[in-house]
C-alpha atoms as a PDB file:
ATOM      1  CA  UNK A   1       0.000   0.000   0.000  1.00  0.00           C
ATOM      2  CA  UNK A   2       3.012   2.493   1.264  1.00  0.00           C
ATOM      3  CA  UNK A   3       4.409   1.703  -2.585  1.00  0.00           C
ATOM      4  CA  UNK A   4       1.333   2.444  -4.551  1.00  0.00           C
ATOM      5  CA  UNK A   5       0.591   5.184  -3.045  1.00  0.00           C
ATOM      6  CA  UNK A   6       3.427   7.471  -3.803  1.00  0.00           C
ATOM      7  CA  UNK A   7       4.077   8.589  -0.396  1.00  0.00           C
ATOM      8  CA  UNK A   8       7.774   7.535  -0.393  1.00  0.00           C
ATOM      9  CA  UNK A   9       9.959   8.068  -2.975  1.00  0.00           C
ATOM     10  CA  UNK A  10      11.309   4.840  -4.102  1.00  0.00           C
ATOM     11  CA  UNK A  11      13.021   5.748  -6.993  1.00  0.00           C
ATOM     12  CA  UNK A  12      15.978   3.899  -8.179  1.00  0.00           C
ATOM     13  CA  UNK A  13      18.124   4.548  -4.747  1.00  0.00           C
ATOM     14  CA  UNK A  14      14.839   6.173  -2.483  1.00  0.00           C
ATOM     15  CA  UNK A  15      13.503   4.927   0.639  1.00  0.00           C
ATOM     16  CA  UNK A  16      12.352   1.477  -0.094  1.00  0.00           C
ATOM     17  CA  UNK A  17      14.812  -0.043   1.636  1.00  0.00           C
ATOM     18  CA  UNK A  18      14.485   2.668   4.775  1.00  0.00           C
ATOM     19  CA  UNK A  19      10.677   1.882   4.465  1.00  0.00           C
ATOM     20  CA  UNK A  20      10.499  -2.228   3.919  1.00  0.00           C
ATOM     21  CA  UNK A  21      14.014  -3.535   4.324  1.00  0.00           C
ATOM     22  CA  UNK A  22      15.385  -2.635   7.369  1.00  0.00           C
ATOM     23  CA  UNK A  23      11.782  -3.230   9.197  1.00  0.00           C
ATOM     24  CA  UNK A  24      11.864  -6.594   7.720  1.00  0.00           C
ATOM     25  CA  UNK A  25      14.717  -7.519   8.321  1.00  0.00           C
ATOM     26  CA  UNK A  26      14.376  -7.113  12.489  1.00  0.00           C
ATOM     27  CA  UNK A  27      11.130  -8.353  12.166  1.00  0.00           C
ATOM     28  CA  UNK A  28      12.892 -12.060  10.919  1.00  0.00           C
ATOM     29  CA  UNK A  29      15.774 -11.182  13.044  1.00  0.00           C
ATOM     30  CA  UNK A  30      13.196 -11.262  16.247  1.00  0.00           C
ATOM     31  CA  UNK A  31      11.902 -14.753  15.462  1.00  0.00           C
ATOM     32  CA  UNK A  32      15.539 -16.167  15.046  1.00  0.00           C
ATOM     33  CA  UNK A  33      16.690 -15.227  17.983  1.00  0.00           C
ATOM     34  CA  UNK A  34      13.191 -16.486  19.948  1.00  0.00           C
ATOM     35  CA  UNK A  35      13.343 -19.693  17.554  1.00  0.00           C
ATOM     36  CA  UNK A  36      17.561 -19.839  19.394  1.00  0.00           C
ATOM     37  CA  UNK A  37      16.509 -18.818  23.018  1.00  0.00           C
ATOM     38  CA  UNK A  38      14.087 -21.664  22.865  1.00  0.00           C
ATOM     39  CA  UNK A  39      10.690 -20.080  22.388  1.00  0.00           C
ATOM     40  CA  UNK A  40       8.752 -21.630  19.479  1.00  0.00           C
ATOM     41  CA  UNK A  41       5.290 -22.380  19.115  1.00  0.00           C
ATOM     42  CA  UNK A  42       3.992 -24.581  16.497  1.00  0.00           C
ATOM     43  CA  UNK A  43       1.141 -23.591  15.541  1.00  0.00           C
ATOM     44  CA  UNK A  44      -0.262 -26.184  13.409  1.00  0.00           C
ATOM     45  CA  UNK A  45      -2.488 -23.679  10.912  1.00  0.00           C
ATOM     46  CA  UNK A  46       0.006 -21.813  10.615  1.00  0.00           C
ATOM     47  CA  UNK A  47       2.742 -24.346   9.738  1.00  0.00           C
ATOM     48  CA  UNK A  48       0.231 -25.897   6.893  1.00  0.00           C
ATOM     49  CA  UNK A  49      -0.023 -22.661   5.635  1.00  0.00           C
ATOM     50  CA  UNK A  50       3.649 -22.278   5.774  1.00  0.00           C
ATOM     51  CA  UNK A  51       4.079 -25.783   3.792  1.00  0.00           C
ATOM     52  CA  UNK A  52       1.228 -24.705   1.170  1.00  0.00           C
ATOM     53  CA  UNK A  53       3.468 -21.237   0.389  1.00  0.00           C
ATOM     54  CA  UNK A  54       5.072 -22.867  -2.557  1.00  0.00           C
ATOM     55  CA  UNK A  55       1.823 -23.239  -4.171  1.00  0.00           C
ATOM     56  CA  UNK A  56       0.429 -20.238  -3.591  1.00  0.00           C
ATOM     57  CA  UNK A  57       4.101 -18.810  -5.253  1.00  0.00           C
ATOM     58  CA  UNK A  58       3.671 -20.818  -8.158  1.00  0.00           C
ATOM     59  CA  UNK A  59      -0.132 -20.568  -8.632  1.00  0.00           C
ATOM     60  CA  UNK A  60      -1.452 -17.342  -7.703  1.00  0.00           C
ATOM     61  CA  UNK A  61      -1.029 -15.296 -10.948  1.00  0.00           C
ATOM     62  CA  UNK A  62      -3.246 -17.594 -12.384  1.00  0.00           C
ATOM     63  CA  UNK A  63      -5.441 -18.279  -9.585  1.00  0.00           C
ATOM     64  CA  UNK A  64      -6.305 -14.880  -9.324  1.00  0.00           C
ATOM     65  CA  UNK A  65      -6.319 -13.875 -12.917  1.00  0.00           C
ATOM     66  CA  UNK A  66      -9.135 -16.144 -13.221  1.00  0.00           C
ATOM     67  CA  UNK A  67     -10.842 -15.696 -10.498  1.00  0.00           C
ATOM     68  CA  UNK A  68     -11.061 -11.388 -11.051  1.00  0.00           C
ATOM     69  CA  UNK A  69     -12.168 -12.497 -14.907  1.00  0.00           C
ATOM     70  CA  UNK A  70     -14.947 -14.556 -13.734  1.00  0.00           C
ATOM     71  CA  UNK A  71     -16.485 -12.461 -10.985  1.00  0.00           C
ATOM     72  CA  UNK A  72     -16.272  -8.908 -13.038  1.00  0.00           C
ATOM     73  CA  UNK A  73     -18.772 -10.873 -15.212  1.00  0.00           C
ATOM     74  CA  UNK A  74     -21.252 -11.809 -11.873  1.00  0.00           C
ATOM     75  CA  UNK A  75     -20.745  -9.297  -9.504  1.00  0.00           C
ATOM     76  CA  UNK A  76     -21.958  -5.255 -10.533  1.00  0.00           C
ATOM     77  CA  UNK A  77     -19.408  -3.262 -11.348  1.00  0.00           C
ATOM     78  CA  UNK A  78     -19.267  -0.435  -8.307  1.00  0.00           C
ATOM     79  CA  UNK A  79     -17.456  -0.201  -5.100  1.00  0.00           C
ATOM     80  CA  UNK A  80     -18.660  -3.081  -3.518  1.00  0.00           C
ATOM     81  CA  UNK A  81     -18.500  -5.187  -6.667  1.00  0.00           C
ATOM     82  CA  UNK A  82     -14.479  -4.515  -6.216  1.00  0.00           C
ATOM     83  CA  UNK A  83     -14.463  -4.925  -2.392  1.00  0.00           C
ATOM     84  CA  UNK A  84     -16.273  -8.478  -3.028  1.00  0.00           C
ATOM     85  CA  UNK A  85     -14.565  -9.230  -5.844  1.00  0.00           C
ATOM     86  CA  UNK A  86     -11.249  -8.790  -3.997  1.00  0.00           C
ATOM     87  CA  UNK A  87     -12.270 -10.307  -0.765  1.00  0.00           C
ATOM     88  CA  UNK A  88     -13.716 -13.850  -2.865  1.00  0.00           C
ATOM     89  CA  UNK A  89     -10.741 -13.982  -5.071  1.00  0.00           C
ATOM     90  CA  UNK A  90      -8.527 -13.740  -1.986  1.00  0.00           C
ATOM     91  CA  UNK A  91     -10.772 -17.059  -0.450  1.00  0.00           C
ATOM     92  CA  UNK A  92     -10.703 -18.951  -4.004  1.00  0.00           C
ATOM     93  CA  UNK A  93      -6.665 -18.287  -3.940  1.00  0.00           C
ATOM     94  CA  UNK A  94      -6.418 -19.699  -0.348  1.00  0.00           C
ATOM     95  CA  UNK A  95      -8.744 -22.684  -0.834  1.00  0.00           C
ATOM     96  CA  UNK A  96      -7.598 -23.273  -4.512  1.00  0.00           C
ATOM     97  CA  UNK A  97      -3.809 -23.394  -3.042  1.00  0.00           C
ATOM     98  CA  UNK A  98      -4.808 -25.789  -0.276  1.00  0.00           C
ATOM     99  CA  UNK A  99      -6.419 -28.120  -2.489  1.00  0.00           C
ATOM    100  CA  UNK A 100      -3.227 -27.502  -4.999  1.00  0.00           C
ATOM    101  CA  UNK A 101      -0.807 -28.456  -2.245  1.00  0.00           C
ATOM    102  CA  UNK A 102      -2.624 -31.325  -1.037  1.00  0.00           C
ATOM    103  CA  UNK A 103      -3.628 -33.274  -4.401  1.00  0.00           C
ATOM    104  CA  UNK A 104      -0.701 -32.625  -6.052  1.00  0.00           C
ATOM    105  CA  UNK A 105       2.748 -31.365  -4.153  1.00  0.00           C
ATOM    106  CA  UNK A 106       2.337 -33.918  -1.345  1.00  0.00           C
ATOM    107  CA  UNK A 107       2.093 -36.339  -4.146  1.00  0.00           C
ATOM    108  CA  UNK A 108       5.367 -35.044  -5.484  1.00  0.00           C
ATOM    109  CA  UNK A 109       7.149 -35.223  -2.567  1.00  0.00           C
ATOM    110  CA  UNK A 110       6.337 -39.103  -1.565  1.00  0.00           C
ATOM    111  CA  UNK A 111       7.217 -39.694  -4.764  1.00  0.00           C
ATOM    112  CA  UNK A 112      10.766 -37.734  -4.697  1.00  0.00           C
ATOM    113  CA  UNK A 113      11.275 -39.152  -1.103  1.00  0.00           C
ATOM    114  CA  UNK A 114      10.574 -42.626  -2.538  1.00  0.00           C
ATOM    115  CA  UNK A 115      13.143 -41.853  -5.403  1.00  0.00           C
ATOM    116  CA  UNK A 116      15.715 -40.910  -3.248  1.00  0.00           C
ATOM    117  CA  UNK A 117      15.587 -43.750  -1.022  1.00  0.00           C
ATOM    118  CA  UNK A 118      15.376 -46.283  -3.890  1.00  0.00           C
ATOM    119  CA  UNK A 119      12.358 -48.062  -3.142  1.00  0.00           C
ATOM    120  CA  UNK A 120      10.337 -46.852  -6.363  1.00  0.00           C
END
């Protein structure tokens, strides 16, 4: 949001990195070190959605291409037409990447883990 709007300048050597990288960077630097002094907590939502990220890397261009194409046909074409639009696309991508994750890259992996250990 802080990019699209123009409020920083993040021309070719601007703020971006004052604005998003050093932020970011703490941010993962505070769960290594809790992660090292012991302090973890597994949540098990959250490390599902953590194993499904690949998925919704490889597949959400099309996911929500499709998705946006298909509702601005059904939904009316206002300000709540977008809001919706946005908010069901954003549920299709997360259930579509589930499903995507559990059909077909858990599949992949047995298989690879089978491969590696020889006992295709």
């Amino acid at each position: 949001w802080f990019y699209q709007s123009g409020e920083f300048d993040t021309g070719r050597f601007g703020l971006r990195f004052l604005v998003f990288g050093i932020p970011s960077f703490f941010f993962v630097l505070g769960f290594l070190i809790l992660e090292k002094s012991g302090i973890r907590k597994r949540s098990g939502m959250l490390v599902k959605w953590g194993d499904t990220s690949y998925s919704l890397y490889l597949f959400h261009p099309l996911i929500l291409q499709g998705s946006i194409k298909f509702l601005e046909h059904v939904l009316p074409q206002n300000g709540f037409g977008l809001f919706l639009a946005i908010a069901l696309s954003f549920l299709v991508l997360i259930f579509a990447t589930w499903v995507i994750y559990e059909v077909v890259e858990t599949r992949i992996i047995t298989f690879g883990k089978r491969v590696a250990k020889g006992t295709l």
